[in-house]
C-alpha atoms as a PDB file:
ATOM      1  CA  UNK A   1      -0.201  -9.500  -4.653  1.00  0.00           C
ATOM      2  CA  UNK A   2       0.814  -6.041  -4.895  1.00  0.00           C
ATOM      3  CA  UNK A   3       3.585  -4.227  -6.684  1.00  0.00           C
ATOM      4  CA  UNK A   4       5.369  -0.979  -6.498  1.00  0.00           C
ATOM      5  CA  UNK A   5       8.204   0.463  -8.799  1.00  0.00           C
ATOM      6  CA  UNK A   6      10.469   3.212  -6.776  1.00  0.00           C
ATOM      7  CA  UNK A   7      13.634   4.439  -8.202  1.00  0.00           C
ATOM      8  CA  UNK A   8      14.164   0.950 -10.932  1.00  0.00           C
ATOM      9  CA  UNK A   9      13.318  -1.420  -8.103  1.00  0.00           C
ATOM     10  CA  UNK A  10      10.290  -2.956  -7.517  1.00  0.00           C
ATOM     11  CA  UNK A  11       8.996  -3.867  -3.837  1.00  0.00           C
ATOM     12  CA  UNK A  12       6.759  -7.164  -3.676  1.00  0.00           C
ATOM     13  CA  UNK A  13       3.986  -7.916  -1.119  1.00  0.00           C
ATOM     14  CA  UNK A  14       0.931 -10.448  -0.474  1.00  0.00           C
ATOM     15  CA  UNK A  15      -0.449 -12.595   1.305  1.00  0.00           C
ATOM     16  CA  UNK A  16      -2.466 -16.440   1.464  1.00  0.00           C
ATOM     17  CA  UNK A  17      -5.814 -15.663   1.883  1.00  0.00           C
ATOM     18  CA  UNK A  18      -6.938 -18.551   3.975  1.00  0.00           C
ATOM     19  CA  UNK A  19      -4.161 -18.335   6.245  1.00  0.00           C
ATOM     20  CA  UNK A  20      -4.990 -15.012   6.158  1.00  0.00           C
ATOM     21  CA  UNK A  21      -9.036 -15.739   7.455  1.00  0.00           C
ATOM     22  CA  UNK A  22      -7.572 -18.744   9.787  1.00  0.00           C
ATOM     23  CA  UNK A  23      -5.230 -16.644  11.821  1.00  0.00           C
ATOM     24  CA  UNK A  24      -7.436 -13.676  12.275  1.00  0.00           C
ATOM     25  CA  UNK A  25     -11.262 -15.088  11.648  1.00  0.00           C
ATOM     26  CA  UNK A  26     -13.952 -13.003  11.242  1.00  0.00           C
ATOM     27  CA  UNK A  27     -12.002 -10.075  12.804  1.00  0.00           C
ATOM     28  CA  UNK A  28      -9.852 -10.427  10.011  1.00  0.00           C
ATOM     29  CA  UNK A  29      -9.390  -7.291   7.510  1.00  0.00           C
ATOM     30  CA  UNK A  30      -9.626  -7.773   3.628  1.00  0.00           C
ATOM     31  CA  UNK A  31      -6.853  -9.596   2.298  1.00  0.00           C
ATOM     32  CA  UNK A  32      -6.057  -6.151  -0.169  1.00  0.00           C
ATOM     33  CA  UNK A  33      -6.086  -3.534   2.725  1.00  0.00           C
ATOM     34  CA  UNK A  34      -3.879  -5.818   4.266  1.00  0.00           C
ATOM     35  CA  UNK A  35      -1.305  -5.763   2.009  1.00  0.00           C
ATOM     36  CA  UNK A  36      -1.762  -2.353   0.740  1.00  0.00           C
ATOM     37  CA  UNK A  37      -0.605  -1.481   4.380  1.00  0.00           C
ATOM     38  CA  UNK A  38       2.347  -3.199   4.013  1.00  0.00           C
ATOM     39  CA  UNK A  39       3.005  -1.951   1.121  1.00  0.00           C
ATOM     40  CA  UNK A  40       2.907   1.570   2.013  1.00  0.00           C
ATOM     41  CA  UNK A  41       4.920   0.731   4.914  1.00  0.00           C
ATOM     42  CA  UNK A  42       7.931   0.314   2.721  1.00  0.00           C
ATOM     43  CA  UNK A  43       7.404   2.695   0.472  1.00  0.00           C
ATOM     44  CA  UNK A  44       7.418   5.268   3.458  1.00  0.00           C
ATOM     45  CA  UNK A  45      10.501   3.103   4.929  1.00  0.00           C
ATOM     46  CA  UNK A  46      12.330   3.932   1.644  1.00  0.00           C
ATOM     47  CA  UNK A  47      11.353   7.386   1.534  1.00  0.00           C
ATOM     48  CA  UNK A  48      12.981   8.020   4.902  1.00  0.00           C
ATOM     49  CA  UNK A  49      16.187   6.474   4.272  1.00  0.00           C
ATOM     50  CA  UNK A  50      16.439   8.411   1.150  1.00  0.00           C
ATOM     51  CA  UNK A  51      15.293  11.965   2.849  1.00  0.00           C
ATOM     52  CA  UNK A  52      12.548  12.065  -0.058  1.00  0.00           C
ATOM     53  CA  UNK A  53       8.956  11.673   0.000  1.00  0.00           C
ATOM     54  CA  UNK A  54       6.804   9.545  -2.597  1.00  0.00           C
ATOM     55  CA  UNK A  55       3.680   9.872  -4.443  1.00  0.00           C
ATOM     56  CA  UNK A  56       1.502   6.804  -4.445  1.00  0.00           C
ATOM     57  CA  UNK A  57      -0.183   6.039  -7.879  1.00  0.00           C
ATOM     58  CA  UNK A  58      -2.248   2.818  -7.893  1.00  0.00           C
ATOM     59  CA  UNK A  59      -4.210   0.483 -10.206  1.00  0.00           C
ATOM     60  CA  UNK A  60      -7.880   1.171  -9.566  1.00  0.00           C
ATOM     61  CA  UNK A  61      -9.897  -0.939  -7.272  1.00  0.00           C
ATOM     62  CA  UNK A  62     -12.738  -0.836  -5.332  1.00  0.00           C
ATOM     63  CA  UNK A  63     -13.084   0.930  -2.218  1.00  0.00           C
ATOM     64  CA  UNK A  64     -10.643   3.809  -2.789  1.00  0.00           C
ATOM     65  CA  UNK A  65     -12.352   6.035  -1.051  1.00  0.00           C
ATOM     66  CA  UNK A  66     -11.941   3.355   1.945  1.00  0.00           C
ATOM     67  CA  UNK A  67      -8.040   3.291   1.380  1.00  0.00           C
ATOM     68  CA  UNK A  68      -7.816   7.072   1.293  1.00  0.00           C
ATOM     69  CA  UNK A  69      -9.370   6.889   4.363  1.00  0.00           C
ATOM     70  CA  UNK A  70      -6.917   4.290   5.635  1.00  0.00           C
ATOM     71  CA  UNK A  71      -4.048   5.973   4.473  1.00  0.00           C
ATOM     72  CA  UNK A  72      -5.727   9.203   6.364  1.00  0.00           C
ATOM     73  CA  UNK A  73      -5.304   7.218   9.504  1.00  0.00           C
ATOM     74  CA  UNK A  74      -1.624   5.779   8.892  1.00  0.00           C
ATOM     75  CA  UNK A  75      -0.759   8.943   8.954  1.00  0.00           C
ATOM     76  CA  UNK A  76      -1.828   9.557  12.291  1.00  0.00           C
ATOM     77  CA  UNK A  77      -2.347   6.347  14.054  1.00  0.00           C
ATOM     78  CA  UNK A  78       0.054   4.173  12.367  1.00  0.00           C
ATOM     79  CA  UNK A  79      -0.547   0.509  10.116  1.00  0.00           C
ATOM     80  CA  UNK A  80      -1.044  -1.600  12.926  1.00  0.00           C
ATOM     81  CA  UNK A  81       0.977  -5.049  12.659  1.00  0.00           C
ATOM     82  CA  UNK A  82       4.055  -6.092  13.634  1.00  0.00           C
ATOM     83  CA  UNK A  83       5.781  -3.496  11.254  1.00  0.00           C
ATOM     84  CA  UNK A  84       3.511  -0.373  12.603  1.00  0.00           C
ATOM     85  CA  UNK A  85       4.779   3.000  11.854  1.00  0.00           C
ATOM     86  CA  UNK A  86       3.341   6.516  10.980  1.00  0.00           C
ATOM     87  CA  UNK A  87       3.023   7.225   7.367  1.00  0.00           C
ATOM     88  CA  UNK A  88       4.925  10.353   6.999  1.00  0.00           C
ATOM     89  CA  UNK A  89       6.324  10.355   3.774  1.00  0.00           C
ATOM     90  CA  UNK A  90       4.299   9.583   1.194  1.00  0.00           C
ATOM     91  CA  UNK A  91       2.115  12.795   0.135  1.00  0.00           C
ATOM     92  CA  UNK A  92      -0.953  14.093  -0.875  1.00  0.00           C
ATOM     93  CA  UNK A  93      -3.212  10.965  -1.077  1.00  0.00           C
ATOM     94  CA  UNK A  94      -3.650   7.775  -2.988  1.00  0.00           C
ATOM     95  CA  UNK A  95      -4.033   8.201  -6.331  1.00  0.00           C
ATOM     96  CA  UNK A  96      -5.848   5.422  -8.702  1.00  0.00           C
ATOM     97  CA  UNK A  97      -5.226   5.364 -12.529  1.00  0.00           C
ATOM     98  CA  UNK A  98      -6.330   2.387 -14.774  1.00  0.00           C
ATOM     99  CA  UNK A  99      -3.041   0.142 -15.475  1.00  0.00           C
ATOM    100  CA  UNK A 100      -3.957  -0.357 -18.956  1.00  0.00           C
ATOM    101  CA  UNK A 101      -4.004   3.811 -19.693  1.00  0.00           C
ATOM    102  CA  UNK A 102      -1.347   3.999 -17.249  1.00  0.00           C
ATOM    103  CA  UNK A 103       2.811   3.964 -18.466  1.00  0.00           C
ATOM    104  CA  UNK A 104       3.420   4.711 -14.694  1.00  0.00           C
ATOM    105  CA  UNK A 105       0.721   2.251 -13.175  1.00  0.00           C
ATOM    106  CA  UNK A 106       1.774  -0.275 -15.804  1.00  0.00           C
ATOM    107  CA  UNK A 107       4.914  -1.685 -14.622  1.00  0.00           C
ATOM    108  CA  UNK A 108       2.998  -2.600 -11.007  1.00  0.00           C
ATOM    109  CA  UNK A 109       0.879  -5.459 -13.766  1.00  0.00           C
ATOM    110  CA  UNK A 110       3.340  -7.506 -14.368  1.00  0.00           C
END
């Protein structure tokens, strides 16, 4: 499960892993890209209804190279799913901070 804090409301996403690997098998992508995707889909959503843009600060993980790269091809390409759309509000890249040095990463831990 992720977690984002915009503007003192927080925006929840996951998803059930093995429904997750049933529905799509072995094509399937990892369970946190997945909802990373959505994730940034609403964040960009809000942006746009509020004429703003948003800076993406995340707990570190693995592979963030790998969702830089993603987010690289949101941008042009679009999530994919049911919810696609072109990432065109959130700027510069993903940045990753460790939660627990973090007071703006934190509040994504609870």
């Amino acid at each position: 499960m992720l977690l984002t804090y915009v503007d003192e409301s927080f925006t929840e996403r996951g998803v059930k892993r093995p429904a997750l690997a049933k529905r799509y098998a072995a094509s399937a992508r990892p369970a946190h890209e997945v909802v990373l995707s959505h994730l940034l889909e609403r964040v960009d959503g809000y942006a746009a209804s509020r004429e703003e843009y948003a800076l993406v600060i995340a707990d570190e993980v693995q592979e963030q190279a790998a969702h830089r790269a993603d987010l690289t091809r949101y941008r042009v390409s679009g999530t994919g799913g049911y919810r696609s759309r072109k990432l065109t509000r959130i700027v510069d890249t993903l940045h990753f901070a460790p939660s627990h040095a973090s007071r703006l990463v934190q509040p994504s831990t609870w």
